[in-house]
N, C-alpha and C. Protein backbone atom coordinates (compact mmCIF):
# COMPACT_ATOMS: atom_id res chain seq x y z
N UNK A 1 -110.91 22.47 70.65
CA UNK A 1 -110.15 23.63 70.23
C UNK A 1 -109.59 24.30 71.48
N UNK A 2 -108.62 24.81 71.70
CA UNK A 2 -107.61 24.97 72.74
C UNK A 2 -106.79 26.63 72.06
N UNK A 3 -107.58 27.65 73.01
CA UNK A 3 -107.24 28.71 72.26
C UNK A 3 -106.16 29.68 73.43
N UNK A 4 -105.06 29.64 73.68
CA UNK A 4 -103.86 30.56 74.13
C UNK A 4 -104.28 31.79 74.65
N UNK A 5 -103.86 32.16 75.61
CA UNK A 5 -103.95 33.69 76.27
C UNK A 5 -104.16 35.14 75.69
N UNK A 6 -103.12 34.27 74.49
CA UNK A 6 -102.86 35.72 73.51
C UNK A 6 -104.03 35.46 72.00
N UNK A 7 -105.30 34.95 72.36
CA UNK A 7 -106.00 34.61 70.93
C UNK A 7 -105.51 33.61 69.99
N UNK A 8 -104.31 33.08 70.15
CA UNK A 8 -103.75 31.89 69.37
C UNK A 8 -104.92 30.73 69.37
N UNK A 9 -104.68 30.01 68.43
CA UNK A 9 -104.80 28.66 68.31
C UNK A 9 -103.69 27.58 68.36
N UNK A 10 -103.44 26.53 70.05
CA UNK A 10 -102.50 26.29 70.31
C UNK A 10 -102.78 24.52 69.70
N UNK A 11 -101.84 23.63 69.45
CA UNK A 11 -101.23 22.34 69.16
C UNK A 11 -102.06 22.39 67.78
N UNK A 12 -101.60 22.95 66.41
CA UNK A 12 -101.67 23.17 65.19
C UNK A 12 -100.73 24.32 64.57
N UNK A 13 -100.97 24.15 63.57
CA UNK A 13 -100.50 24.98 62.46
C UNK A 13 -101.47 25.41 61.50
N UNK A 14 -101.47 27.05 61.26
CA UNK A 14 -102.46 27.65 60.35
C UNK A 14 -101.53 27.64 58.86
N UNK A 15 -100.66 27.29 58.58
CA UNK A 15 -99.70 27.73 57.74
C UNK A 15 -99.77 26.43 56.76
N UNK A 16 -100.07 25.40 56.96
CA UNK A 16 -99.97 24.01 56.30
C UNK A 16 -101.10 24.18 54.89
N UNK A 17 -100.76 23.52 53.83
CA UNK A 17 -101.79 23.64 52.99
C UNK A 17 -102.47 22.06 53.31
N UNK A 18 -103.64 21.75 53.43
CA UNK A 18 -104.15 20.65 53.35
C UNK A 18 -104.80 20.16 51.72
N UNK A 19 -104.56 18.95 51.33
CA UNK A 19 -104.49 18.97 49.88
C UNK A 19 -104.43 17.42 49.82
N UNK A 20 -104.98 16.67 49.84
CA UNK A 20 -104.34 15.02 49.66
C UNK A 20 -104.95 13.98 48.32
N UNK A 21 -104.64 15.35 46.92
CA UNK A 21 -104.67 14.48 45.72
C UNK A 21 -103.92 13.55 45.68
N UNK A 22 -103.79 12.97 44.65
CA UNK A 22 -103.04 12.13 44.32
C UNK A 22 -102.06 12.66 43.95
N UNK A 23 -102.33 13.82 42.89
CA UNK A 23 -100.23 14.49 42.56
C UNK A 23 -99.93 15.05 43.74
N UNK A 24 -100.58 15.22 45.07
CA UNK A 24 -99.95 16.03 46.31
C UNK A 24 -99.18 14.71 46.74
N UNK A 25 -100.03 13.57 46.56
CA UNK A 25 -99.38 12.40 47.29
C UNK A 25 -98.38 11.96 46.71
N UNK A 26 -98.11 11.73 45.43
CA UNK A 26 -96.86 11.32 44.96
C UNK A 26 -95.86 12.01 44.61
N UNK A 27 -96.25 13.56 45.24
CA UNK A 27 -94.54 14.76 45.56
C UNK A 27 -94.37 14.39 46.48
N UNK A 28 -94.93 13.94 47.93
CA UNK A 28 -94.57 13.81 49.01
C UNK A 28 -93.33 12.81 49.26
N UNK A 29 -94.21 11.31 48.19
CA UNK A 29 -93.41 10.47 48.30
C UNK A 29 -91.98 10.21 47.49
N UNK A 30 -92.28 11.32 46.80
CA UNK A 30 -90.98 11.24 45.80
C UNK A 30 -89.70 12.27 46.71
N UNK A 31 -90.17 12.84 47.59
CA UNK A 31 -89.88 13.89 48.35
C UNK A 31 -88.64 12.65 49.35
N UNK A 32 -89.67 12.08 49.81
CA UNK A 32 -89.29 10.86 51.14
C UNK A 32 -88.20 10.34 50.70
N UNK A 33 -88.89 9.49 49.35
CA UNK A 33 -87.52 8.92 48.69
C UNK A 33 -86.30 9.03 48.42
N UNK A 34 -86.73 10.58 47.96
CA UNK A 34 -85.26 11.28 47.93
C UNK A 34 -84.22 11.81 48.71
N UNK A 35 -84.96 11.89 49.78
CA UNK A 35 -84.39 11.59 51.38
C UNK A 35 -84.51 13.48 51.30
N UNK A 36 -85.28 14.01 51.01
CA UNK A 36 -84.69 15.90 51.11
C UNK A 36 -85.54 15.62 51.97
N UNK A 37 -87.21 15.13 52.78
CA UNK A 37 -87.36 15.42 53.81
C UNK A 37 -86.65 14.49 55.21
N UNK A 38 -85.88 14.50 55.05
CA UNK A 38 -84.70 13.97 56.15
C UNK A 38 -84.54 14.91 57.15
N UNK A 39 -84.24 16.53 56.64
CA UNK A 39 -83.84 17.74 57.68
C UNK A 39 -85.19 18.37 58.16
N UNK A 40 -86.38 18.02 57.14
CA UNK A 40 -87.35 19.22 57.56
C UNK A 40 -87.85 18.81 59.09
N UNK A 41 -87.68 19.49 59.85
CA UNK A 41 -88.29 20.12 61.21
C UNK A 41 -90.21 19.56 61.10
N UNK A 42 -90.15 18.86 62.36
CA UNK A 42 -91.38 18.56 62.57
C UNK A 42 -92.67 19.78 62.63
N UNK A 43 -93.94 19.73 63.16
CA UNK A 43 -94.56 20.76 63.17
C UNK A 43 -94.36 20.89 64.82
N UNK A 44 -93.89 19.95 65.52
CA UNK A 44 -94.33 20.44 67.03
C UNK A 44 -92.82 20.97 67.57
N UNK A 45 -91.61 19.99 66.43
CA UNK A 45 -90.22 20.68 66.53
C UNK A 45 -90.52 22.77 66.40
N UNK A 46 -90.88 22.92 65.45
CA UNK A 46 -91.52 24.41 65.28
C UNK A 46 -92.00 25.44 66.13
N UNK A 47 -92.81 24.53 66.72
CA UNK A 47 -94.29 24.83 67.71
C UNK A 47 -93.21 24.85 69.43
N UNK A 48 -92.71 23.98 69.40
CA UNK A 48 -91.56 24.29 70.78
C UNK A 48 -90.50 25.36 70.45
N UNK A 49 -90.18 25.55 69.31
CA UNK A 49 -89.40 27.13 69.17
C UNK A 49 -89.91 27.81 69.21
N UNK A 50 -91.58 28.46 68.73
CA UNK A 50 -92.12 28.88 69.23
C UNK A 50 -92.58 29.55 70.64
N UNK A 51 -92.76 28.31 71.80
CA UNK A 51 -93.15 28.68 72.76
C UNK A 51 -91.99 29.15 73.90
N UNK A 52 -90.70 28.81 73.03
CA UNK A 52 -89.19 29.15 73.82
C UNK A 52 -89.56 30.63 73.33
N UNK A 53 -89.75 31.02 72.81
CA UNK A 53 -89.44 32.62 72.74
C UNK A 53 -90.48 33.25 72.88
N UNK A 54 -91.81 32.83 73.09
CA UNK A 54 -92.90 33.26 73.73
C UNK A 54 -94.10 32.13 74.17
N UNK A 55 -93.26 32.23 75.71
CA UNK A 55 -93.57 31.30 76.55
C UNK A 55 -95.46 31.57 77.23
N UNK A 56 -96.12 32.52 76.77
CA UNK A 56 -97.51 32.93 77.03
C UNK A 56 -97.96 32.32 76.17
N UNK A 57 -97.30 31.66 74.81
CA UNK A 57 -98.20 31.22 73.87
C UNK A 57 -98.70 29.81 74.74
N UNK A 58 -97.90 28.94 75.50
CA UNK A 58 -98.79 27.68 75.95
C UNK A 58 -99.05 27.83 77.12
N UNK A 59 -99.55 29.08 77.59
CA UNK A 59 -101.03 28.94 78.68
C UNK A 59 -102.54 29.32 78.26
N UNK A 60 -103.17 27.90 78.57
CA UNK A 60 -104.35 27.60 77.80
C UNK A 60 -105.12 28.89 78.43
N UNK A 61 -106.15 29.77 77.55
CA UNK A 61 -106.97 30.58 78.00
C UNK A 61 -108.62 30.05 78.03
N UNK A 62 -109.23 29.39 76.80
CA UNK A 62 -109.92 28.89 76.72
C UNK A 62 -110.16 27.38 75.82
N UNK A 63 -111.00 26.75 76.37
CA UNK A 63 -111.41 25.50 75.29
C UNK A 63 -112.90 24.97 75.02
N UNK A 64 -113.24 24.63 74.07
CA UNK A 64 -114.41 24.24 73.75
C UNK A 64 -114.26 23.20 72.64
N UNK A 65 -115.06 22.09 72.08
CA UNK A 65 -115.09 21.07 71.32
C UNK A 65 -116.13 21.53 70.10
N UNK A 66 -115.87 20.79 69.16
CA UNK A 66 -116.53 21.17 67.70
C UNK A 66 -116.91 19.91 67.54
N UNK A 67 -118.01 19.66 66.64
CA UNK A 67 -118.66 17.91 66.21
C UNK A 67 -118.68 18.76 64.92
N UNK A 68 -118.57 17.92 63.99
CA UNK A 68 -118.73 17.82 62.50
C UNK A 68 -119.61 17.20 61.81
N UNK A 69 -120.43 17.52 61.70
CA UNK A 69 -121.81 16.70 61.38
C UNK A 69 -122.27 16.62 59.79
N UNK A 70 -121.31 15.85 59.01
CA UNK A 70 -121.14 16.12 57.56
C UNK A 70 -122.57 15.43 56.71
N UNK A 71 -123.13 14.49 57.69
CA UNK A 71 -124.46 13.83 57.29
C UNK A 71 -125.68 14.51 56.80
N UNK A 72 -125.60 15.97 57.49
CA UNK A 72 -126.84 16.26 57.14
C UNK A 72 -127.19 16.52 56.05
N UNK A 73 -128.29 16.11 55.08
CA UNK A 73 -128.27 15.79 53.93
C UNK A 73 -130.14 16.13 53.92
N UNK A 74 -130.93 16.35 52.55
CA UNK A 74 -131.88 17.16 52.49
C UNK A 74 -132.72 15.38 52.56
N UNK A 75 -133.64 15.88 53.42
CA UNK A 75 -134.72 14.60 54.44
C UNK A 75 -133.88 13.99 55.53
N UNK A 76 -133.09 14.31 55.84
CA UNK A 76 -132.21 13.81 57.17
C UNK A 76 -133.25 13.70 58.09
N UNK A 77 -134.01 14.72 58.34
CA UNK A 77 -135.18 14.83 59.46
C UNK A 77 -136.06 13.50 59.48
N UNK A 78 -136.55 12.91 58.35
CA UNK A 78 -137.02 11.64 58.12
C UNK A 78 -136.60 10.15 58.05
N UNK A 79 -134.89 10.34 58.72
CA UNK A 79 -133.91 9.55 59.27
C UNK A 79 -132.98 8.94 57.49
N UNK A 80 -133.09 9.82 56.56
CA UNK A 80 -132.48 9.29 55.51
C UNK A 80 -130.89 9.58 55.51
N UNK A 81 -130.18 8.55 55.30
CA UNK A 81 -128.99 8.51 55.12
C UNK A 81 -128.72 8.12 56.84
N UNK A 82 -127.96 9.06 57.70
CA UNK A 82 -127.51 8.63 58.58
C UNK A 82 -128.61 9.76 59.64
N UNK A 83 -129.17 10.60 59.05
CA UNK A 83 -130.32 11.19 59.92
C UNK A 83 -130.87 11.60 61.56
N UNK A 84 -131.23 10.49 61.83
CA UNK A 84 -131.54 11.18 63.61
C UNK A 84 -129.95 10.66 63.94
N UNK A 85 -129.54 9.78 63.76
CA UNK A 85 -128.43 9.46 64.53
C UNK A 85 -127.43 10.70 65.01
N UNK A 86 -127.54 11.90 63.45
CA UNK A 86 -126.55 13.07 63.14
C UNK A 86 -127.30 14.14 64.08
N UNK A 87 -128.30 14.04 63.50
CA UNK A 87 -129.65 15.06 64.69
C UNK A 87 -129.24 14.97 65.92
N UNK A 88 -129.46 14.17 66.56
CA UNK A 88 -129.57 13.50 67.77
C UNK A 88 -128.34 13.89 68.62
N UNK A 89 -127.26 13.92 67.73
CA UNK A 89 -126.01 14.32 68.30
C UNK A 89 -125.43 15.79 68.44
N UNK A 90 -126.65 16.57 67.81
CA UNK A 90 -126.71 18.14 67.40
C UNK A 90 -127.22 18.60 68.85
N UNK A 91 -128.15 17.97 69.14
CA UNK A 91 -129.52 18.34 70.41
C UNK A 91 -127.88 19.24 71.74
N UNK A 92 -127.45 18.62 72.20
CA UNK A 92 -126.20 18.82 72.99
C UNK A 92 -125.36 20.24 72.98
N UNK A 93 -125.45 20.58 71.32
CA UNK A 93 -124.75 21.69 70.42
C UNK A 93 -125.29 23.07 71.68
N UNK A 94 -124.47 23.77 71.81
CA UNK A 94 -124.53 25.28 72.84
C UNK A 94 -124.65 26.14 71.21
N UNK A 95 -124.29 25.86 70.48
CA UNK A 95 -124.29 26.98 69.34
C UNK A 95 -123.80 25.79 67.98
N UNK A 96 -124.49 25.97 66.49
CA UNK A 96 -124.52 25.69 65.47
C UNK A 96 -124.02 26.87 64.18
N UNK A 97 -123.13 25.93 63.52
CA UNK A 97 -122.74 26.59 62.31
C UNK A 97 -122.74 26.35 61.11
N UNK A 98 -123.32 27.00 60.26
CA UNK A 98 -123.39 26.05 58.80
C UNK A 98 -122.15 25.87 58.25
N UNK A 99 -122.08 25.03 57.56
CA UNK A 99 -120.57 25.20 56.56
C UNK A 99 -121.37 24.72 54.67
N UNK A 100 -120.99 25.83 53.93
CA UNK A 100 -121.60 25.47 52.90
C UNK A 100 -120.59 25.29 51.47
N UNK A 101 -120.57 25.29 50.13
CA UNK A 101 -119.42 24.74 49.82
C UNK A 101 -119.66 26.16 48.32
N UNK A 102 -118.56 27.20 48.40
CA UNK A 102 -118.81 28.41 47.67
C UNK A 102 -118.60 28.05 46.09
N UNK A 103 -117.75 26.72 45.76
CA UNK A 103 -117.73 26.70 44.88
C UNK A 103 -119.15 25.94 43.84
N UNK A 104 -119.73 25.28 44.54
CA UNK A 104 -120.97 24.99 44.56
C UNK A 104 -121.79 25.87 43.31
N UNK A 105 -123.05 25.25 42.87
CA UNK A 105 -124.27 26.09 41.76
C UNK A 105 -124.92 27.29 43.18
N UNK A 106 -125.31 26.92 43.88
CA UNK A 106 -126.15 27.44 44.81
C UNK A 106 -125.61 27.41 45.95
N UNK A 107 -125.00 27.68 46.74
CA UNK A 107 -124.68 27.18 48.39
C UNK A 107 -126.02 27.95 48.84
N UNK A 108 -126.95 29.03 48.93
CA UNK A 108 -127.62 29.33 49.66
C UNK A 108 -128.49 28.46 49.40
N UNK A 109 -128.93 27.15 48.56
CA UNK A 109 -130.03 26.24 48.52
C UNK A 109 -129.31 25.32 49.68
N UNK A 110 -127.98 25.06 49.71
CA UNK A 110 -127.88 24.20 50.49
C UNK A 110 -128.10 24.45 52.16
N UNK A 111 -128.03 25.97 51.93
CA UNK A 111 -128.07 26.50 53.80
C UNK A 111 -129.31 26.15 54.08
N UNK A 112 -130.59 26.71 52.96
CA UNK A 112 -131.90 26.39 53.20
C UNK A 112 -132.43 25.01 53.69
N UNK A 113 -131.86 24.21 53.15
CA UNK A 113 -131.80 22.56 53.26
C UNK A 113 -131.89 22.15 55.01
N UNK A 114 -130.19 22.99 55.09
CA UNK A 114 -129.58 22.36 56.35
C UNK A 114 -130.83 23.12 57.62
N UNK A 115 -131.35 24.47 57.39
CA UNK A 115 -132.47 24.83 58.35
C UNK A 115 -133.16 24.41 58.05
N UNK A 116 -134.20 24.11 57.10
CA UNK A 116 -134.99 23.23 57.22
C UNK A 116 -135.09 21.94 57.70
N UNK A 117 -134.04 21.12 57.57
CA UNK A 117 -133.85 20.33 58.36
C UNK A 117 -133.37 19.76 60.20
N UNK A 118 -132.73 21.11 59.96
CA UNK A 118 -132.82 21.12 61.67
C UNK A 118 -134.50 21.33 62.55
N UNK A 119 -135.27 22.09 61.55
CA UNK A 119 -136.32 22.85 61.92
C UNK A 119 -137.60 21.77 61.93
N UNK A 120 -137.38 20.85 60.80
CA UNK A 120 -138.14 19.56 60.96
C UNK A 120 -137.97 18.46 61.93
N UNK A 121 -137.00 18.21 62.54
CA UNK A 121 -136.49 17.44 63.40
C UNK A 121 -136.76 17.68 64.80
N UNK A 122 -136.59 19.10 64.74
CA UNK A 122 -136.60 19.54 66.73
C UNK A 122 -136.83 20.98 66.24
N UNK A 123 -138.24 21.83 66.21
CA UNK A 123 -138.62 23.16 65.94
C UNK A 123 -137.84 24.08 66.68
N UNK A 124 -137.66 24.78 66.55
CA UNK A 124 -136.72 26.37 66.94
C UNK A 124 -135.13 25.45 67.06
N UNK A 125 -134.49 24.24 66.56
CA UNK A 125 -133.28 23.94 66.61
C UNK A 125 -131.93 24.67 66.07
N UNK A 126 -132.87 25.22 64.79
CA UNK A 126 -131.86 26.23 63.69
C UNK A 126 -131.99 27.56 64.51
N UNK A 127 -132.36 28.34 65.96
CA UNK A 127 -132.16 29.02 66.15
C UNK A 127 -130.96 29.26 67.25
N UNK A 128 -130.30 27.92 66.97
CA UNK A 128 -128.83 28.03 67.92
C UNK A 128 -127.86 28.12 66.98
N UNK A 129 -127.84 28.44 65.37
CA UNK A 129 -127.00 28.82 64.40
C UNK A 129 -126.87 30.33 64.98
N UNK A 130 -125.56 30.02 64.23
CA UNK A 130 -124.93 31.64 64.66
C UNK A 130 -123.92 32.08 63.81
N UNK A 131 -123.39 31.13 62.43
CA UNK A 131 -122.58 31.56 61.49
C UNK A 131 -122.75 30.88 60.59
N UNK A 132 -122.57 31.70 59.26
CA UNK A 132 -122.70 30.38 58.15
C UNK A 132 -121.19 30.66 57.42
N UNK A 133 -120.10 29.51 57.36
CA UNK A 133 -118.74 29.52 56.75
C UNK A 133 -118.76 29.07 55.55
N UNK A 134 -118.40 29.74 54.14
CA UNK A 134 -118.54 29.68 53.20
C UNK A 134 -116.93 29.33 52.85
N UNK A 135 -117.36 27.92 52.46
CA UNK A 135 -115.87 27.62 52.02
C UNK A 135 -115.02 27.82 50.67
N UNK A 136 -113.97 27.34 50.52
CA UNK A 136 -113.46 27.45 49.28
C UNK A 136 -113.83 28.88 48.42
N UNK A 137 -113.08 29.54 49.60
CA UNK A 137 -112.71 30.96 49.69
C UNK A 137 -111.28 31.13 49.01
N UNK A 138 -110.68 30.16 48.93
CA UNK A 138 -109.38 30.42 47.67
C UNK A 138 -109.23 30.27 46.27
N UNK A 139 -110.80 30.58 46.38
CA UNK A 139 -111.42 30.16 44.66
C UNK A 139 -111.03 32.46 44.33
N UNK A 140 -110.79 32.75 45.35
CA UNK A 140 -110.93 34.45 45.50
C UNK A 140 -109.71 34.61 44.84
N UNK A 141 -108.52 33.67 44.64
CA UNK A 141 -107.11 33.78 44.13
C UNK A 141 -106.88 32.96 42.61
N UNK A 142 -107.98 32.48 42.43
CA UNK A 142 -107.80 31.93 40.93
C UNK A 142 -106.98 32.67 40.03
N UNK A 143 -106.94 32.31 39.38
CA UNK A 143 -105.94 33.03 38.05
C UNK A 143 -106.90 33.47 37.31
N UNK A 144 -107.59 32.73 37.04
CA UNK A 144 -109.21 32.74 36.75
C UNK A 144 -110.13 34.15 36.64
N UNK A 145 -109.86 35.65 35.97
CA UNK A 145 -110.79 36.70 36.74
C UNK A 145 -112.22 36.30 36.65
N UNK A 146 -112.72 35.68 35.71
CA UNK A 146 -114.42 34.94 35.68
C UNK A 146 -114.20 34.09 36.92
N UNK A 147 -113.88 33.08 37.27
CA UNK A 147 -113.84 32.81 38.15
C UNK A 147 -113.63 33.41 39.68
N UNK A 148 -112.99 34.14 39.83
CA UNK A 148 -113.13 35.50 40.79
C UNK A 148 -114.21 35.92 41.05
N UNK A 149 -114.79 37.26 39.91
CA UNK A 149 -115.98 37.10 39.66
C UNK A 149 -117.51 36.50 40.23
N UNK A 150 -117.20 35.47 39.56
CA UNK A 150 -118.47 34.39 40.30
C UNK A 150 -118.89 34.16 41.30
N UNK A 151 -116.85 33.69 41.93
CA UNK A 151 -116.63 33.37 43.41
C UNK A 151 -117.56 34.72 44.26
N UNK A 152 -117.34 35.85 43.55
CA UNK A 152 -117.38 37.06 44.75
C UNK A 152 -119.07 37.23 44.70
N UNK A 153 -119.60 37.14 43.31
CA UNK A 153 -120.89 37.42 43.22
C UNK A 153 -121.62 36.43 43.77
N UNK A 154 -121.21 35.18 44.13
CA UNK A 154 -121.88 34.23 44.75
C UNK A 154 -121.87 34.63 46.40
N UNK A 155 -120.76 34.76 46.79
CA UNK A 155 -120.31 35.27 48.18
C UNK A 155 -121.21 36.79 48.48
N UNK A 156 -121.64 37.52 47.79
CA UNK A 156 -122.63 38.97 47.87
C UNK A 156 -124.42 37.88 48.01
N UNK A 157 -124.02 37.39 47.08
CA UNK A 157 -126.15 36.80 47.15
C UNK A 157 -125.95 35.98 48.18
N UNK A 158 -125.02 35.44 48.70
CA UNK A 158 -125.40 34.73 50.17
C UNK A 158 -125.73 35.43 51.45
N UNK A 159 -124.81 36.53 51.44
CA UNK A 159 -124.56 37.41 52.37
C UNK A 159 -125.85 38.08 52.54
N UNK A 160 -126.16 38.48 51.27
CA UNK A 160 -127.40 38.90 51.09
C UNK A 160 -128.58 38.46 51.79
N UNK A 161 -129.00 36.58 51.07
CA UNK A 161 -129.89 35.82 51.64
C UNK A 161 -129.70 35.67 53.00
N UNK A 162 -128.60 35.82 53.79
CA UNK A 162 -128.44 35.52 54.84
C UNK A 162 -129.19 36.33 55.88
N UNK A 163 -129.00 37.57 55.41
CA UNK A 163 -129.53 39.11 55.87
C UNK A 163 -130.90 38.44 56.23
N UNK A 164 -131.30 38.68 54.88
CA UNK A 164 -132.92 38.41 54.74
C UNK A 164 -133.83 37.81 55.14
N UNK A 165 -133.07 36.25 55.15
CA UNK A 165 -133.83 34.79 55.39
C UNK A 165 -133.27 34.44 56.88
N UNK A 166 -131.98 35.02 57.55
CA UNK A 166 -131.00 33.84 58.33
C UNK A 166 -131.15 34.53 59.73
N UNK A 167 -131.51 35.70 59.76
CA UNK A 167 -131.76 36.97 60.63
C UNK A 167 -130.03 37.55 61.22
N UNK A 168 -129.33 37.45 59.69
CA UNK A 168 -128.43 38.26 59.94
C UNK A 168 -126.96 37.88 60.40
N UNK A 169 -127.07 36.43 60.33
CA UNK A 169 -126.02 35.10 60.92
C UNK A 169 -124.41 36.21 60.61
N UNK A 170 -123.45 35.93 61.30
CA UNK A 170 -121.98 35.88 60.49
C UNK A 170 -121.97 35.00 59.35
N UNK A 171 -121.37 35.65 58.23
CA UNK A 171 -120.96 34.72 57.21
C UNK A 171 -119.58 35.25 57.27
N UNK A 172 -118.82 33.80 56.83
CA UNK A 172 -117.41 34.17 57.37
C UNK A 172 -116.80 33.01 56.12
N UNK A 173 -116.20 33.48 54.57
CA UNK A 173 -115.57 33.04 53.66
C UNK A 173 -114.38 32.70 54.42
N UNK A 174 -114.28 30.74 54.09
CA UNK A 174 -112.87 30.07 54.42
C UNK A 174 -112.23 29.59 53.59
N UNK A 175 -110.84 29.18 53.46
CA UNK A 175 -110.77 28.23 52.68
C UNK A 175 -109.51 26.86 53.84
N UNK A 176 -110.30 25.96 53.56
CA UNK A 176 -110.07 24.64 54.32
C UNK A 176 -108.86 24.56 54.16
N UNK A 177 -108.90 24.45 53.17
CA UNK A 177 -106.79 23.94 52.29
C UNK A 177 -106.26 24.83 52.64
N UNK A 178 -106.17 26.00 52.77
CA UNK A 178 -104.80 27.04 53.15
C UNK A 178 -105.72 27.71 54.51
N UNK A 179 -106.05 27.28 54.72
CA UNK A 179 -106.32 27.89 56.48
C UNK A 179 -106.73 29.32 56.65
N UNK A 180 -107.58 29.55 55.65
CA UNK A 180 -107.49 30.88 55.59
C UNK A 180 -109.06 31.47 56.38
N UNK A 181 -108.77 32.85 57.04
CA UNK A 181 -109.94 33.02 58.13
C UNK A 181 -110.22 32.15 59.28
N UNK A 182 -108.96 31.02 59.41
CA UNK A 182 -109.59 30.44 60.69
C UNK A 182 -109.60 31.17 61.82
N UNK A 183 -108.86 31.61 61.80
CA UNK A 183 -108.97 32.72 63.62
C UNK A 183 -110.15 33.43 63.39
N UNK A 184 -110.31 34.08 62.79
CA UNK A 184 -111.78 34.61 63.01
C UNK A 184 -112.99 34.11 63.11
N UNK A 185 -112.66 32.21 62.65
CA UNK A 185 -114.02 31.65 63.01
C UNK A 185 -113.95 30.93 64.08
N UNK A 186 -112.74 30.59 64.83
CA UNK A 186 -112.41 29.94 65.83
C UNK A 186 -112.77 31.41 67.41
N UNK A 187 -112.15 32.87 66.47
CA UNK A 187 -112.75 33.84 67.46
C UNK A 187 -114.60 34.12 67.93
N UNK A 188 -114.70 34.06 66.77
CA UNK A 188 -116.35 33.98 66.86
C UNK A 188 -116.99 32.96 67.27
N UNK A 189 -116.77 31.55 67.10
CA UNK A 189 -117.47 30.15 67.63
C UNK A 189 -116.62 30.31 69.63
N UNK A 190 -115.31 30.92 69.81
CA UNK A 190 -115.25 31.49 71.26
C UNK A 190 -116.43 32.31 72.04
N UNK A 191 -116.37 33.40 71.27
CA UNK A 191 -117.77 34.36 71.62
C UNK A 191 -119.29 33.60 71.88
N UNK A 192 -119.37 32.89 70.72
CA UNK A 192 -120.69 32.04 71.08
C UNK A 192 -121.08 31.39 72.48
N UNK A 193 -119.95 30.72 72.32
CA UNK A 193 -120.37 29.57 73.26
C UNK A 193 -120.25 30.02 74.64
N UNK A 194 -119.21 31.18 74.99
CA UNK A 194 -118.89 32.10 76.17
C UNK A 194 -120.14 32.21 76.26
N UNK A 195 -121.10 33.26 75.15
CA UNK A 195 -122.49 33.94 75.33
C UNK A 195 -123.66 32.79 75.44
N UNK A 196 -123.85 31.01 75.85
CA UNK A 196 -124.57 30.06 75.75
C UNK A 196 -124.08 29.70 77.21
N UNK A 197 -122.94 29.32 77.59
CA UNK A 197 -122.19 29.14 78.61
C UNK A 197 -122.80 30.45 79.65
N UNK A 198 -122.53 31.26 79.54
CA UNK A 198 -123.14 32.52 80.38
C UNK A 198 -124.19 32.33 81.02
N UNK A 199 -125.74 32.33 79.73
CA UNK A 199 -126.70 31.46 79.62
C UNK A 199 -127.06 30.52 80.39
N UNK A 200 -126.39 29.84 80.21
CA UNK A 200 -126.88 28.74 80.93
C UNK A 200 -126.64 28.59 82.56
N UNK A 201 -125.54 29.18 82.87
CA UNK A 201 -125.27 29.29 84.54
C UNK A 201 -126.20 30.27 84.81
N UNK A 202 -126.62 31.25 84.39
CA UNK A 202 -127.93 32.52 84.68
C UNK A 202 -129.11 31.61 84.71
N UNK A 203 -129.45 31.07 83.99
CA UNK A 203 -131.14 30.00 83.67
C UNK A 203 -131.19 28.63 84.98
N UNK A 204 -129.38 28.45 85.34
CA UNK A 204 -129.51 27.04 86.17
C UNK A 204 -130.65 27.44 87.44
N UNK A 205 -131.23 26.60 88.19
CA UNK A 205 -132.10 26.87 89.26
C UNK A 205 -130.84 26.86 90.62
């Protein structure tokens, strides 16, 4: 992740919906066919008009790397599924974040899972978490008001459990497909790792 002078997030776009059903896939291609995306402007065509008229946007301020560790799965600690291999590659991590899925029966069973499982593997490991991102946060725009609803009352008992059980983590509602809240989790996973990074040059001998 490659974050700009001015707090940007530089070589992306927050604006894209990500979506790759099958009816997303066959507008695209009916799109192609029809030759109408012939004129549309690339994303980096964009991204260089951009930086012509504000040329501070591409000087890098900070960077740090993210691993995605989608394996962890409840007995991971006991090497099931893909297990220490996913562990193993965590140990390295300066700071950990849950990602849990809001539309989900429970997401706070699944947070429980994922600490427990860090906690079985390598003891005090779950104490380098520092946010839990609750996704499919555009369930908040349904048409749906029960669905709203749910979405929000589910999003309060996490927040809640989080308090209680998590010692208080950020919880930070996303939604993947429309990009929504990423700067604020890309601002906060900055902060972290600055405050581990710090850390660690203070502790070197």
């Amino acid at each position: 992740v490659r974050v700009a002078v001015n707090g940007e997030l530089m070589g992306g776009s927050l604006n894209q919906v990500y979506d790759d059903t099958i009816a997303e896939e066959e507008r695209d291609r009916q799109l192609m066919e029809s030759g109408e995306l012939a004129n549309v402007r690339s994303r980096n065509q964009e991204l260089n008009d951009t930086l012509e008229d504000s040329p501070e946007l591409g000087l890098e301020d900070f960077r740090f790397t993210i691993a995605d560790n989608p394996g962890l799965i409840a007995q991971a600690s006991e090497n099931v599924g893909l297990g220490h291999s996913f562990l193993r590659s965590m140990e390295r991590s300066l700071a950990l974040v849950y990602v849990v899925d809001l539309s989900g029966d429970a997401p706070w069973d699944e947070l429980r899972v994922l600490r427990d499982e860090l906690e079985k593997y390598q003891a005090g490991m779950s104490s380098r978490a520092r946010m839990v991102i609750a996704n499919k946060a555009d369930l908040f725009d349904s048409a749906d008001p029960d669905a709203v609803a749910e979405a929000r009352d589910k999003l309060e008992k996490l927040e809640g459990i989080v308090k209680e059980e998590f010692g208080g983590l950020d919880v930070v509602p996303t939604s993947g497909k429309f990009s929504q809240n990423l700067r604020k989790v890309v601002r906060l996973m900055r902060q972290y790792v600055e405050r581990a990074r710090a850390s660690l040059a203070t502790s070197a001998p």
